[in-house]
N, C-alpha and C. Protein backbone atom coordinates (compact mmCIF):
# COMPACT_ATOMS: atom_id res chain seq x y z
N UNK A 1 92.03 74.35 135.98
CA UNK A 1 90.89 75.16 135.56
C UNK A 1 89.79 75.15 136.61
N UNK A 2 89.89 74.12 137.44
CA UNK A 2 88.62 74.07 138.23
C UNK A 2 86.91 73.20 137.75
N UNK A 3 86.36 73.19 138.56
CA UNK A 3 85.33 72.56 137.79
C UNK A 3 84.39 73.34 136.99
N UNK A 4 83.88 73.24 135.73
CA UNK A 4 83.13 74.15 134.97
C UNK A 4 82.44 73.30 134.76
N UNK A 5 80.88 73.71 133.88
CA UNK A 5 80.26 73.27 133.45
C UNK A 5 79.93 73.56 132.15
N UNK A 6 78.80 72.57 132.00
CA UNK A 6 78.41 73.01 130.61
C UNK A 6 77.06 74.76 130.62
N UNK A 7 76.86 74.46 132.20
CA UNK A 7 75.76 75.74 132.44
C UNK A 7 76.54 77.08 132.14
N UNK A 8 77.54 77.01 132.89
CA UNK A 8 78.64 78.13 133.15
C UNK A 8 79.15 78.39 131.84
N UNK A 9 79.35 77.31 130.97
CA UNK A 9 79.56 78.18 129.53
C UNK A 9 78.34 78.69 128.90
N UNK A 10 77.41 78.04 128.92
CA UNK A 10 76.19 78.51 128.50
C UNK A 10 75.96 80.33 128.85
N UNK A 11 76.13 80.31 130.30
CA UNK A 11 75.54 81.68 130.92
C UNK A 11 76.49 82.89 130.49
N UNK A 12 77.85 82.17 130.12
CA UNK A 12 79.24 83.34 130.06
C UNK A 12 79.32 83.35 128.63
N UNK A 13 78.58 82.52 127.70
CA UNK A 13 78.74 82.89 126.36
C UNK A 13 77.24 83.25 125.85
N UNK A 14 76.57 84.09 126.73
CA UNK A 14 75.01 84.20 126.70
C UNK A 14 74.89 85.41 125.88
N UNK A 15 75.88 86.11 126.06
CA UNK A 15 75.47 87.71 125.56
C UNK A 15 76.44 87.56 124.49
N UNK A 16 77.17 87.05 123.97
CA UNK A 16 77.92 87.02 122.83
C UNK A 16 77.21 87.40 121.67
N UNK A 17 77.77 88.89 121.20
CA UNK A 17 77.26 88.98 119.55
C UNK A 17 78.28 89.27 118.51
N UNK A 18 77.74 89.25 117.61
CA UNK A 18 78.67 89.01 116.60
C UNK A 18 78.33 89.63 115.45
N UNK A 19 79.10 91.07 115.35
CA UNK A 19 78.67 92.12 114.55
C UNK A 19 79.10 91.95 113.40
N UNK A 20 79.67 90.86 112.38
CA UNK A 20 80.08 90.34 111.16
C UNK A 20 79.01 91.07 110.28
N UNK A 21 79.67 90.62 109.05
CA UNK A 21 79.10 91.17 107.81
C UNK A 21 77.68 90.08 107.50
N UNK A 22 76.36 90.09 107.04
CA UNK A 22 75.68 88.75 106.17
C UNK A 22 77.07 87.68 105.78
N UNK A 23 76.80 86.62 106.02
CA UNK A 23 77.38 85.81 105.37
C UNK A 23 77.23 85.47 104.09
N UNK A 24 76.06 86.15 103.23
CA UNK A 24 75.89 85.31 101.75
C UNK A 24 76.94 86.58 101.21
N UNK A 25 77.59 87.72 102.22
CA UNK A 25 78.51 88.97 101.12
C UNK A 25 79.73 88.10 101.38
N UNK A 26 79.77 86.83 102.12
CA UNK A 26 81.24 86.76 101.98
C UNK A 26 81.61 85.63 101.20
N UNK A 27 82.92 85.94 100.30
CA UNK A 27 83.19 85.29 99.49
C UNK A 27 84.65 84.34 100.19
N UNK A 28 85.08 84.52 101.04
CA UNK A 28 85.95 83.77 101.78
C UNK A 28 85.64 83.69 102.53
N UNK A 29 84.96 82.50 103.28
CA UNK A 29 84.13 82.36 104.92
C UNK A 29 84.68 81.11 104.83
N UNK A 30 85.21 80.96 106.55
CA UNK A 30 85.48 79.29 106.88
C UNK A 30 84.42 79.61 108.29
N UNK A 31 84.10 77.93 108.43
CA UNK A 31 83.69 78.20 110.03
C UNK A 31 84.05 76.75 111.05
N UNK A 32 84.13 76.97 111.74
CA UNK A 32 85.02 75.28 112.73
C UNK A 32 83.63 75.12 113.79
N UNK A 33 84.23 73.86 114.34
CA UNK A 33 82.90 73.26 115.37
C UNK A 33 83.97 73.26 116.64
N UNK A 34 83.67 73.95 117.45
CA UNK A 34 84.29 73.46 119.33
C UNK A 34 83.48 72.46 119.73
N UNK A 35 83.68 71.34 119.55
CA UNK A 35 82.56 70.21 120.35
C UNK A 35 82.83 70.04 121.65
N UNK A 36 82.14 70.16 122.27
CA UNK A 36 81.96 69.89 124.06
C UNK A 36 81.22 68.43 124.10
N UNK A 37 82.21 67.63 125.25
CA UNK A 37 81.51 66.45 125.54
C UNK A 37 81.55 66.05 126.53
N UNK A 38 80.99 65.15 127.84
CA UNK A 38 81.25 65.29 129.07
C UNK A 38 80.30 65.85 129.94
N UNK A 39 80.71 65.19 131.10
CA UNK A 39 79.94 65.55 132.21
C UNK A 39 80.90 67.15 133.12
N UNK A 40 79.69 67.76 133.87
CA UNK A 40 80.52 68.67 134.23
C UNK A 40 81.29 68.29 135.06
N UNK A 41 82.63 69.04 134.66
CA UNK A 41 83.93 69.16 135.74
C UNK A 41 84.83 67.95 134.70
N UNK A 42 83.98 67.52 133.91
CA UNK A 42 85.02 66.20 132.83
C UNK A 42 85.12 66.61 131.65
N UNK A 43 84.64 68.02 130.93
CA UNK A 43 84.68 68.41 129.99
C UNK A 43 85.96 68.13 128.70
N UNK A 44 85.54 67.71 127.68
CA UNK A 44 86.69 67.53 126.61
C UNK A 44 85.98 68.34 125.46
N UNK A 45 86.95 68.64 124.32
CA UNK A 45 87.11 69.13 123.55
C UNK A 45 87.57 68.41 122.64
N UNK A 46 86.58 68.14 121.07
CA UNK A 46 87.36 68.03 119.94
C UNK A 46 88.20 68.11 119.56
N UNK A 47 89.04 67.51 119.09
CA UNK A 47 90.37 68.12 118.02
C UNK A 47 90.25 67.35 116.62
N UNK A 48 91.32 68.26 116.10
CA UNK A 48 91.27 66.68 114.46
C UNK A 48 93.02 67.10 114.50
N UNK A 49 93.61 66.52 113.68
CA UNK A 49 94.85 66.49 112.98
C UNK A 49 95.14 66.74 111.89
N UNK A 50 94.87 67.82 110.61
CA UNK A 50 94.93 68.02 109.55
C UNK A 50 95.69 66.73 108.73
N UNK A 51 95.53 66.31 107.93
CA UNK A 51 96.32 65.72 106.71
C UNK A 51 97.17 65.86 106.45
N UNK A 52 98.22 65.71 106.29
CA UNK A 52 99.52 65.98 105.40
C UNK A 52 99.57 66.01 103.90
N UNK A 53 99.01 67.21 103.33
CA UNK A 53 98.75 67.59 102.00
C UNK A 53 99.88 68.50 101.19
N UNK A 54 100.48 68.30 100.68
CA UNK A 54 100.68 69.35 99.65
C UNK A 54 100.26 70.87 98.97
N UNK A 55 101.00 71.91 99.52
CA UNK A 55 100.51 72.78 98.91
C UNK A 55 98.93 73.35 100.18
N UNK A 56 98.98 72.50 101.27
CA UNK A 56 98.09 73.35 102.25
C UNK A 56 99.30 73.67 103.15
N UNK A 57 98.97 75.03 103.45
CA UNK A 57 99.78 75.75 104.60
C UNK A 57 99.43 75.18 106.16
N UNK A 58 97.98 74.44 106.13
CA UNK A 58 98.10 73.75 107.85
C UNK A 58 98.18 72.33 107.66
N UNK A 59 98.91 71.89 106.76
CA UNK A 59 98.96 70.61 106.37
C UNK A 59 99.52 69.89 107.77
N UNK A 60 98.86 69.09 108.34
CA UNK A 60 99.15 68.28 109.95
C UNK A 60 99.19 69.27 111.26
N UNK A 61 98.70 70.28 110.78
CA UNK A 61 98.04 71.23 111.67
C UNK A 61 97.14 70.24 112.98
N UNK A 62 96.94 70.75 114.44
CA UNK A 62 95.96 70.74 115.09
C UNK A 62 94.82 71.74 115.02
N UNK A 63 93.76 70.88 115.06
CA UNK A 63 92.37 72.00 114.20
C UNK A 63 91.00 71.20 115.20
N UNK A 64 90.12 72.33 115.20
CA UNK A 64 88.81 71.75 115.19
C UNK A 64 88.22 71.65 114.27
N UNK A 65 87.13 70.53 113.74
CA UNK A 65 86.69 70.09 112.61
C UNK A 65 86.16 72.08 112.17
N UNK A 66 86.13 71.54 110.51
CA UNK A 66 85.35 73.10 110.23
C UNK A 66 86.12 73.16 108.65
N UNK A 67 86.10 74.36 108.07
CA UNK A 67 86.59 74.15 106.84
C UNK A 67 86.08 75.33 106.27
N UNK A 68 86.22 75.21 104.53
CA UNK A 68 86.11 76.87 103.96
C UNK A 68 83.62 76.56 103.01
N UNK A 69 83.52 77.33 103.28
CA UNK A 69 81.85 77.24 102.54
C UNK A 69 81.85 76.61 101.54
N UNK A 70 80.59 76.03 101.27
CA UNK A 70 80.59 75.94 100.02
C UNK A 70 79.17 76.57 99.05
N UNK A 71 79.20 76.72 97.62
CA UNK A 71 78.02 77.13 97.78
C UNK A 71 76.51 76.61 98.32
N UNK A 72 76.64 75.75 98.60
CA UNK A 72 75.12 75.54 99.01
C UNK A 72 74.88 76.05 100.34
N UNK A 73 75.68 76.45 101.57
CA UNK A 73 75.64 76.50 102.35
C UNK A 73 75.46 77.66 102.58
N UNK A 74 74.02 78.13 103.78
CA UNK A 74 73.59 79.00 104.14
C UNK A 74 73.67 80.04 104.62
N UNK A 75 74.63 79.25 105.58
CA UNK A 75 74.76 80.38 106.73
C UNK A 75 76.29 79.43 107.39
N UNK A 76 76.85 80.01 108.07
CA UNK A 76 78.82 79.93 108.68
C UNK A 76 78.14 78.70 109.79
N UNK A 77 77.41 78.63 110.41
CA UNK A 77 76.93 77.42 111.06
C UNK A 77 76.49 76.49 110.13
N UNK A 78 75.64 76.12 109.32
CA UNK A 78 75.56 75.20 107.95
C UNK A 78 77.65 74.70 107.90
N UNK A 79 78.17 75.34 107.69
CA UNK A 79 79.54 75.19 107.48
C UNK A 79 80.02 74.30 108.45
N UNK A 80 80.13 74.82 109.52
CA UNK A 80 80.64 74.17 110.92
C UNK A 80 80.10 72.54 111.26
N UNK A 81 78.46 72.67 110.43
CA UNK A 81 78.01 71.19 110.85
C UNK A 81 78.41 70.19 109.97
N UNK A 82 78.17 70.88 108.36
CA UNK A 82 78.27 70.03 107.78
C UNK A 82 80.00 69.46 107.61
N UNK A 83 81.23 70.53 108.24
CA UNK A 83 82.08 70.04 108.08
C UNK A 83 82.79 69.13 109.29
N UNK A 84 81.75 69.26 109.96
CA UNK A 84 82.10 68.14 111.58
C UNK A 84 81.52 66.87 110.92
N UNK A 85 80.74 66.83 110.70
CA UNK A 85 80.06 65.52 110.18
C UNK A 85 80.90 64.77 108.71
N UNK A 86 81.74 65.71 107.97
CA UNK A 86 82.53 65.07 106.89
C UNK A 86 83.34 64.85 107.67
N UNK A 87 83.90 65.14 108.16
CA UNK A 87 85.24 65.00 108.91
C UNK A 87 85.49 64.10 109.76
N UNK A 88 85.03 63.99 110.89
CA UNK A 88 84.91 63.18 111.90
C UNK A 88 83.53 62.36 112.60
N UNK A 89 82.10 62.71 111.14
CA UNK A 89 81.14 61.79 111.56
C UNK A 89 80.08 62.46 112.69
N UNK A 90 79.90 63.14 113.15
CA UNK A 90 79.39 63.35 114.18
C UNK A 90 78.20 64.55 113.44
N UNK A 91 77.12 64.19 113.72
CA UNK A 91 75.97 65.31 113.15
C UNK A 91 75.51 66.57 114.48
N UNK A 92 75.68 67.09 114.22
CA UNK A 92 75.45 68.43 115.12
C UNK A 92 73.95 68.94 114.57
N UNK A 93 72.77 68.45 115.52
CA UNK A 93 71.62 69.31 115.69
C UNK A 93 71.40 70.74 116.02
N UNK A 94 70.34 71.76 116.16
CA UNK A 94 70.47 72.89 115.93
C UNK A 94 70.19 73.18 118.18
N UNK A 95 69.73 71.93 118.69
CA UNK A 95 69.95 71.47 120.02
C UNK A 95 71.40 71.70 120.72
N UNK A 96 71.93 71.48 120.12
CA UNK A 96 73.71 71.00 120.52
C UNK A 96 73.88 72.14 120.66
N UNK A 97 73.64 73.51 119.99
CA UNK A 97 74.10 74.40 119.75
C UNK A 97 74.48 75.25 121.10
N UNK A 98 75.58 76.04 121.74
CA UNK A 98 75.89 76.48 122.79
C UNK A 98 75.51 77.81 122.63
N UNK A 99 76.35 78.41 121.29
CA UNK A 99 76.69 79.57 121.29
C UNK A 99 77.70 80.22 120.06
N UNK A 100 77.40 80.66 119.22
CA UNK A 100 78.84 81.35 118.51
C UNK A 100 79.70 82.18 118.89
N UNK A 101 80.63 82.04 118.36
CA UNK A 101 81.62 83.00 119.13
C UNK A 101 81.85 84.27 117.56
N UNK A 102 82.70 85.40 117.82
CA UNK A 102 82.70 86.73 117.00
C UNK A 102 83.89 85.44 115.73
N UNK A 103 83.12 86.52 114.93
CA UNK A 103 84.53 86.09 113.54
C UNK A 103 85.43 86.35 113.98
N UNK A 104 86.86 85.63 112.74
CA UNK A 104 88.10 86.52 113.62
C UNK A 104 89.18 86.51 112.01
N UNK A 105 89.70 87.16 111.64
CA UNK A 105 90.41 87.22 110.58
C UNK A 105 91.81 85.99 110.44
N UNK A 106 91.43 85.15 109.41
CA UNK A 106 92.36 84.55 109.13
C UNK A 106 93.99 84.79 108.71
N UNK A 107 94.76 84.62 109.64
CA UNK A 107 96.02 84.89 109.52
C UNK A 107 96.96 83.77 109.20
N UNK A 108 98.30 83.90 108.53
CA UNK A 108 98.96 83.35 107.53
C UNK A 108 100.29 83.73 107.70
N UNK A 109 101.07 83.20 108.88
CA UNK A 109 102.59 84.01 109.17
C UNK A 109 102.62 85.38 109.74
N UNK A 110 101.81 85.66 110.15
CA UNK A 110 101.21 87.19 110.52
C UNK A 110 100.72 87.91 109.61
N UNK A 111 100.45 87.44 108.46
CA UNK A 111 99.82 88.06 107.59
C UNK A 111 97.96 87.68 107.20
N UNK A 112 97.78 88.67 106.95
CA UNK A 112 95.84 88.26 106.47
C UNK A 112 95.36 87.85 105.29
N UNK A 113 95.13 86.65 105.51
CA UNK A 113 94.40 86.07 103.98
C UNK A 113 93.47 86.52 103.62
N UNK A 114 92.66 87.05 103.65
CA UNK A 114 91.52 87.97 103.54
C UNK A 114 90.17 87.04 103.45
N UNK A 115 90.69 85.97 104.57
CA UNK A 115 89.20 84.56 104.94
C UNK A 115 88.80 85.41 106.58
N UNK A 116 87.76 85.21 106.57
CA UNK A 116 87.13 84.84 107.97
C UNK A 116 86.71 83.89 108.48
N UNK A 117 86.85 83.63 110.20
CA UNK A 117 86.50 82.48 110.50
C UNK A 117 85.71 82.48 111.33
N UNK A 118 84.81 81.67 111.13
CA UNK A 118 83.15 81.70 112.59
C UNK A 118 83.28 80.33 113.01
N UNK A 119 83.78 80.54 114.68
CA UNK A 119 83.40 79.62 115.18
C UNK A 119 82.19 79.39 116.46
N UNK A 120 81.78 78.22 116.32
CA UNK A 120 80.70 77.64 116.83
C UNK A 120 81.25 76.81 118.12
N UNK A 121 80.43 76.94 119.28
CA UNK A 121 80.30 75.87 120.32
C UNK A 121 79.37 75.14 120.70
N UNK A 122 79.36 73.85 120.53
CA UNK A 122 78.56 72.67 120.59
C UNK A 122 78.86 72.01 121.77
N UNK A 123 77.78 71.33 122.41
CA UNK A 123 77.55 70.64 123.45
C UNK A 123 76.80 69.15 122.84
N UNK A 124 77.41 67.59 122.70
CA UNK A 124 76.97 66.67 122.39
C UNK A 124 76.14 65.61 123.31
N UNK A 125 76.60 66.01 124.94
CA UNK A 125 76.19 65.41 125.64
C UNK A 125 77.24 64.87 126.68
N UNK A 126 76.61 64.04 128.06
CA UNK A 126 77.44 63.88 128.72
C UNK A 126 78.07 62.68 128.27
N UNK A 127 78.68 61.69 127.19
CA UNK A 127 79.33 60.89 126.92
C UNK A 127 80.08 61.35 125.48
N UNK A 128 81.11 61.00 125.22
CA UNK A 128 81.98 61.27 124.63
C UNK A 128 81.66 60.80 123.15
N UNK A 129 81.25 61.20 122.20
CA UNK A 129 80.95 59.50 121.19
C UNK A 129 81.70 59.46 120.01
N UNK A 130 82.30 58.25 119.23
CA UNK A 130 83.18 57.93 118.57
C UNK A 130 83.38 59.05 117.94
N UNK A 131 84.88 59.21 117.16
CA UNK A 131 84.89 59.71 116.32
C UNK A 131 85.30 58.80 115.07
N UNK A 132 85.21 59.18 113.76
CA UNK A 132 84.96 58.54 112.31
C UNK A 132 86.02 59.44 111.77
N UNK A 133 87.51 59.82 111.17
CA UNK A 133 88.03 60.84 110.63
C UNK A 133 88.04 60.21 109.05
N UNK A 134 87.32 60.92 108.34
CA UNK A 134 87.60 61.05 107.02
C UNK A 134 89.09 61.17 106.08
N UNK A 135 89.17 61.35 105.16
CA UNK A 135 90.53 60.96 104.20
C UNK A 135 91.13 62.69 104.56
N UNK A 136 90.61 63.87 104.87
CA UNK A 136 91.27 64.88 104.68
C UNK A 136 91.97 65.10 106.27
N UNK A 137 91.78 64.07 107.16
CA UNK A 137 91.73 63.97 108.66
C UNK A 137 92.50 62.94 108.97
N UNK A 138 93.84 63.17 109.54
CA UNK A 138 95.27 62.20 109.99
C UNK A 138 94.75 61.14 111.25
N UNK A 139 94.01 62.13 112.23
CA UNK A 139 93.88 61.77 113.19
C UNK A 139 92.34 62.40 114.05
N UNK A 140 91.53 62.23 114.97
CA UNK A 140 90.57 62.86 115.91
C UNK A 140 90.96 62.39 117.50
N UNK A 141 90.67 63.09 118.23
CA UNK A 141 90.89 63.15 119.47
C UNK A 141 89.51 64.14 120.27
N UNK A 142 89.50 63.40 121.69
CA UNK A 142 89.08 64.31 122.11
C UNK A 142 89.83 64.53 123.52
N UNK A 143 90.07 65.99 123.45
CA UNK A 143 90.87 66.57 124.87
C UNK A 143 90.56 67.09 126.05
N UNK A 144 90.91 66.54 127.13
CA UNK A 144 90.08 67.16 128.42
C UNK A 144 90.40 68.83 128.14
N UNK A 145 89.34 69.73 128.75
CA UNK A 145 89.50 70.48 128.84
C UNK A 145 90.11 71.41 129.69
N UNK A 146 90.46 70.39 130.72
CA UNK A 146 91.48 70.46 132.11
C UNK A 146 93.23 70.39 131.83
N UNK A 147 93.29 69.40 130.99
CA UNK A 147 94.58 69.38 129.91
C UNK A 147 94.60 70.55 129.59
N UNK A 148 94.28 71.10 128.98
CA UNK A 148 94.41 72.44 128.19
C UNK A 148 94.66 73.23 128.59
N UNK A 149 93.96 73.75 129.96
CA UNK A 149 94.20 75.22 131.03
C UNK A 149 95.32 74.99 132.06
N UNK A 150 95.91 73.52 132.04
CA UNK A 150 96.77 73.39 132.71
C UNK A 150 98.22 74.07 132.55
N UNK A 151 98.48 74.88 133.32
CA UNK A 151 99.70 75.83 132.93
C UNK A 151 101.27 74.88 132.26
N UNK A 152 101.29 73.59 133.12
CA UNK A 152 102.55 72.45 132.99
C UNK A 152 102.24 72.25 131.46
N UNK A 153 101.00 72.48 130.63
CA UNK A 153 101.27 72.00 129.04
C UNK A 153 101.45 73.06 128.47
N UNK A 154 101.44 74.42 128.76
CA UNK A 154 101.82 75.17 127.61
C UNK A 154 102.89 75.95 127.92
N UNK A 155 103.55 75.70 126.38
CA UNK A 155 105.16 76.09 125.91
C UNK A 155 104.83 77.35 124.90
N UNK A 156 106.50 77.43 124.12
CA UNK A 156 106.74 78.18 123.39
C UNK A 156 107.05 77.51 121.80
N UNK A 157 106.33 77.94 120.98
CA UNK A 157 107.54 77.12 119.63
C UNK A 157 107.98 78.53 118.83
N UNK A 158 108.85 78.14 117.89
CA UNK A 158 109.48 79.11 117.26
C UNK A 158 108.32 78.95 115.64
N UNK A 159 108.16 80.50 115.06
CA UNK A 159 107.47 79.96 113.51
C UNK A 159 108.04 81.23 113.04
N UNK A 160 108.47 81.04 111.68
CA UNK A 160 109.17 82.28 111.11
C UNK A 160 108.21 82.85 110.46
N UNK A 161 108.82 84.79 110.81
CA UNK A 161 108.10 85.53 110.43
C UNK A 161 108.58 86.72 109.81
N UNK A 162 109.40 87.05 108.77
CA UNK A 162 109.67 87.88 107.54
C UNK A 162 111.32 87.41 108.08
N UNK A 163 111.74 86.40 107.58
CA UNK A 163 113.16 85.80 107.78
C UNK A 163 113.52 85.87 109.10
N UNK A 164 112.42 85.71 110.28
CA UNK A 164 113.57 85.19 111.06
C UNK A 164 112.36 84.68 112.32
N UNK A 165 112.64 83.66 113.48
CA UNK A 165 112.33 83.53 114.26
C UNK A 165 111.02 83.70 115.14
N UNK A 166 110.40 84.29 115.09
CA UNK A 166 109.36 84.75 116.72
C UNK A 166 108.69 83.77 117.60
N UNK A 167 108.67 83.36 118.74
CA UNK A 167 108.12 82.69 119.83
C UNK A 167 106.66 82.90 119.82
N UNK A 168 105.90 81.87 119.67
CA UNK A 168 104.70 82.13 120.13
C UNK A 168 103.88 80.77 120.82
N UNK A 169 102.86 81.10 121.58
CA UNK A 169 102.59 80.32 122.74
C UNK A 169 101.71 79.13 122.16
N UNK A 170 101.73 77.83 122.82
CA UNK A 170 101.07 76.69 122.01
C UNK A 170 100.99 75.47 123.72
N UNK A 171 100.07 75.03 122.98
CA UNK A 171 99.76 73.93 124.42
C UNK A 171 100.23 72.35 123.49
N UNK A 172 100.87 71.66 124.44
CA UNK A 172 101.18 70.63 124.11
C UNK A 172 99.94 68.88 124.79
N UNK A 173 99.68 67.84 124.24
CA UNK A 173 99.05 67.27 124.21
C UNK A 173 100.27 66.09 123.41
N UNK A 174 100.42 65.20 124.33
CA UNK A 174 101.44 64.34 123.76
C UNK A 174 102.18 64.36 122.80
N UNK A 175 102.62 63.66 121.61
CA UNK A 175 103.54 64.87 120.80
C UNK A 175 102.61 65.65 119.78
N UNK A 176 101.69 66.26 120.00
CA UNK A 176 100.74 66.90 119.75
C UNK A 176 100.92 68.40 119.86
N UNK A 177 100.76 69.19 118.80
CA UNK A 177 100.86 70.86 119.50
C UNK A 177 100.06 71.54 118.75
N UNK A 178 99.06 72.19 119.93
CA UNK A 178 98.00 73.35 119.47
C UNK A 178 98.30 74.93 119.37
N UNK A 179 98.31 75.31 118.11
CA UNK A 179 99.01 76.60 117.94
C UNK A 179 97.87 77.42 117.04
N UNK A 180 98.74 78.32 117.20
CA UNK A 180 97.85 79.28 115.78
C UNK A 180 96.96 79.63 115.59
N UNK A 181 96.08 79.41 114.88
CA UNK A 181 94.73 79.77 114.68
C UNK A 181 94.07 79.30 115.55
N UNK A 182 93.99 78.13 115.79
CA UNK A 182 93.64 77.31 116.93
C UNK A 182 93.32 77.75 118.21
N UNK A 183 94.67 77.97 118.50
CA UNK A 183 94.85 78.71 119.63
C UNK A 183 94.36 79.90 119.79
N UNK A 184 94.09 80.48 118.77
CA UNK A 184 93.40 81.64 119.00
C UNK A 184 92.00 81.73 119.21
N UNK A 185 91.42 81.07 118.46
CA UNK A 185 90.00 80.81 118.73
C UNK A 185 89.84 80.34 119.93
N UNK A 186 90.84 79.36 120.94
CA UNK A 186 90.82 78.69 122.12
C UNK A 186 91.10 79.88 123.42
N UNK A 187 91.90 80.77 122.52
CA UNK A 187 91.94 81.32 123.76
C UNK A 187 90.79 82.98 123.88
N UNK A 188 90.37 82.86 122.99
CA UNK A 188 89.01 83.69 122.75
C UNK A 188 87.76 82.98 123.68
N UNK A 189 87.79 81.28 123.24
CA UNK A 189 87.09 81.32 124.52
C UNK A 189 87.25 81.19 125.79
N UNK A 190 88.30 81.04 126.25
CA UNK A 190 88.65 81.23 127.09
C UNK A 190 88.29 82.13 127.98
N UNK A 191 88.60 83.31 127.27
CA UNK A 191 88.60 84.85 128.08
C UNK A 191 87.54 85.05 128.05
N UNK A 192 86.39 84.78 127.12
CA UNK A 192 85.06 84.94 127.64
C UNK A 192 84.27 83.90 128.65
N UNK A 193 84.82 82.81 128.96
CA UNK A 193 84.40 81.89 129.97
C UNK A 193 85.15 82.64 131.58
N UNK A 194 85.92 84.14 131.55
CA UNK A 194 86.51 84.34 132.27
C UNK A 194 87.98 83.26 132.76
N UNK A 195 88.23 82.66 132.25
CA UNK A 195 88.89 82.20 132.58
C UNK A 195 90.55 81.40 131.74
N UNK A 196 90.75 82.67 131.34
CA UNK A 196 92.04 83.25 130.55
C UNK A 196 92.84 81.92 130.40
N UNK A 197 93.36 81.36 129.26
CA UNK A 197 94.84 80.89 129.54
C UNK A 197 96.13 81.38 130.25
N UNK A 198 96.75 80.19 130.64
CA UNK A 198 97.83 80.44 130.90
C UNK A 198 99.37 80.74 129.83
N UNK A 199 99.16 82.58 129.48
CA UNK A 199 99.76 82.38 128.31
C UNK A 199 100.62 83.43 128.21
N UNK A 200 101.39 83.41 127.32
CA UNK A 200 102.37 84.76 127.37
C UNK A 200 101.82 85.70 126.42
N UNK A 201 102.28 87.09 126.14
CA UNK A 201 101.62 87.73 124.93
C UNK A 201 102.48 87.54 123.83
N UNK A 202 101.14 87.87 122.68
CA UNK A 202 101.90 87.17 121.23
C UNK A 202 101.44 87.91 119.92
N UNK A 203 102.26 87.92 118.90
CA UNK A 203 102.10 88.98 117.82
C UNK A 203 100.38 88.44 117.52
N UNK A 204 99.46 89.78 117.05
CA UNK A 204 98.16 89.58 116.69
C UNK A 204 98.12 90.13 115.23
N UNK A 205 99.33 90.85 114.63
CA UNK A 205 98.95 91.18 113.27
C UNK A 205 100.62 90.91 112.23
């Protein structure tokens, strides 16, 4: 990836808007936290490990902290903090804040659940600091962000899609694999940091 900073995301996610609906009209809103930590050119990235639940479809999923509203919550950022901080402990000030990125429709086998998702990018500082994973949370990590853009980690996995097969692109992280939704939001920012994954093209609906 080269060396980036935390300025360089700042300046390339400067004009980002996000023509969404009010959030108090939506009745299915999730929103996730991208935590940035690190000095520049050492940048890492959050992760969590979903749970192994029953009856959830990302059950041991790779995820960034985040989750579905609840009512008390204000606004899709309210969401993002308060569900980084259940999750993995970490309180996100309105300081930290980088930048939001556009909603993006929650998908389900290629199909649309009819959720949206707002995600947020946070900057914690140049040291990395613990993470705490709560009971709905297997595991937390945090991942260089150099790992990630590195072309040698990303593969192909297979996920079925109306009885049969389709390939789609996922980065690996020890036996670890970032796919899906995930990946999508990852590689959204990506392309607005200019600086695209290394990826093949992949079904979007």
């Amino acid at each position: 990836m080269g060396m980036v900073s935390i300025e360089d995301i700042r300046d390339a996610l400067a004009d980002v808007r996000d023509d969404a609906a009010p959030f108090a009209a939506r009745r299915h809103h999730a929103a996730v936290a991208m935590v940035l930590a690190g000095s520049d050119g050492a940048l890492s990235l959050c992760f969590i490990r979903r749970a192994d639940r029953p009856g959830d479809p990302w059950s041991g999923h790779m995820a960034f902290p985040g989750g579905r509203a609840d009512p008390e919550d204000r606004t899709a950022e309210d969401v993002a903090r308060r569900e980084t901080e259940e999750e993995v402990g970490l309180r996100l000030g309105s300081r930290q804040l980088v930048a939001p990125l556009p909603e993006l429709p929650v998908m389900l086998g290629g199909r649309a659940t009819g959720m949206r998702l707002s995600p947020f990018v946070f900057h914690v500082g140049a040291k990395r600091p613990p993470l705490h994973p709560n009971g709905e949370v297997a595991e937390a990590m945090w991942i260089p962000l150099n790992h990630l853009f590195d072309p040698t980690h990303h593969i192909t996995i297979d996920s079925p899609r109306g009885g049969m097969n389709v390939q789609l692109p996922a980065i690996s992280y020890g036996e670890h694999i970032v796919w899906g939704l995930t990946y999508r939001v990852l590689t959204d920012f990506a392309e607005r940091l200019g600086r695209p994954l290394p990826r093949m093209d992949w079904p979007r609906d």
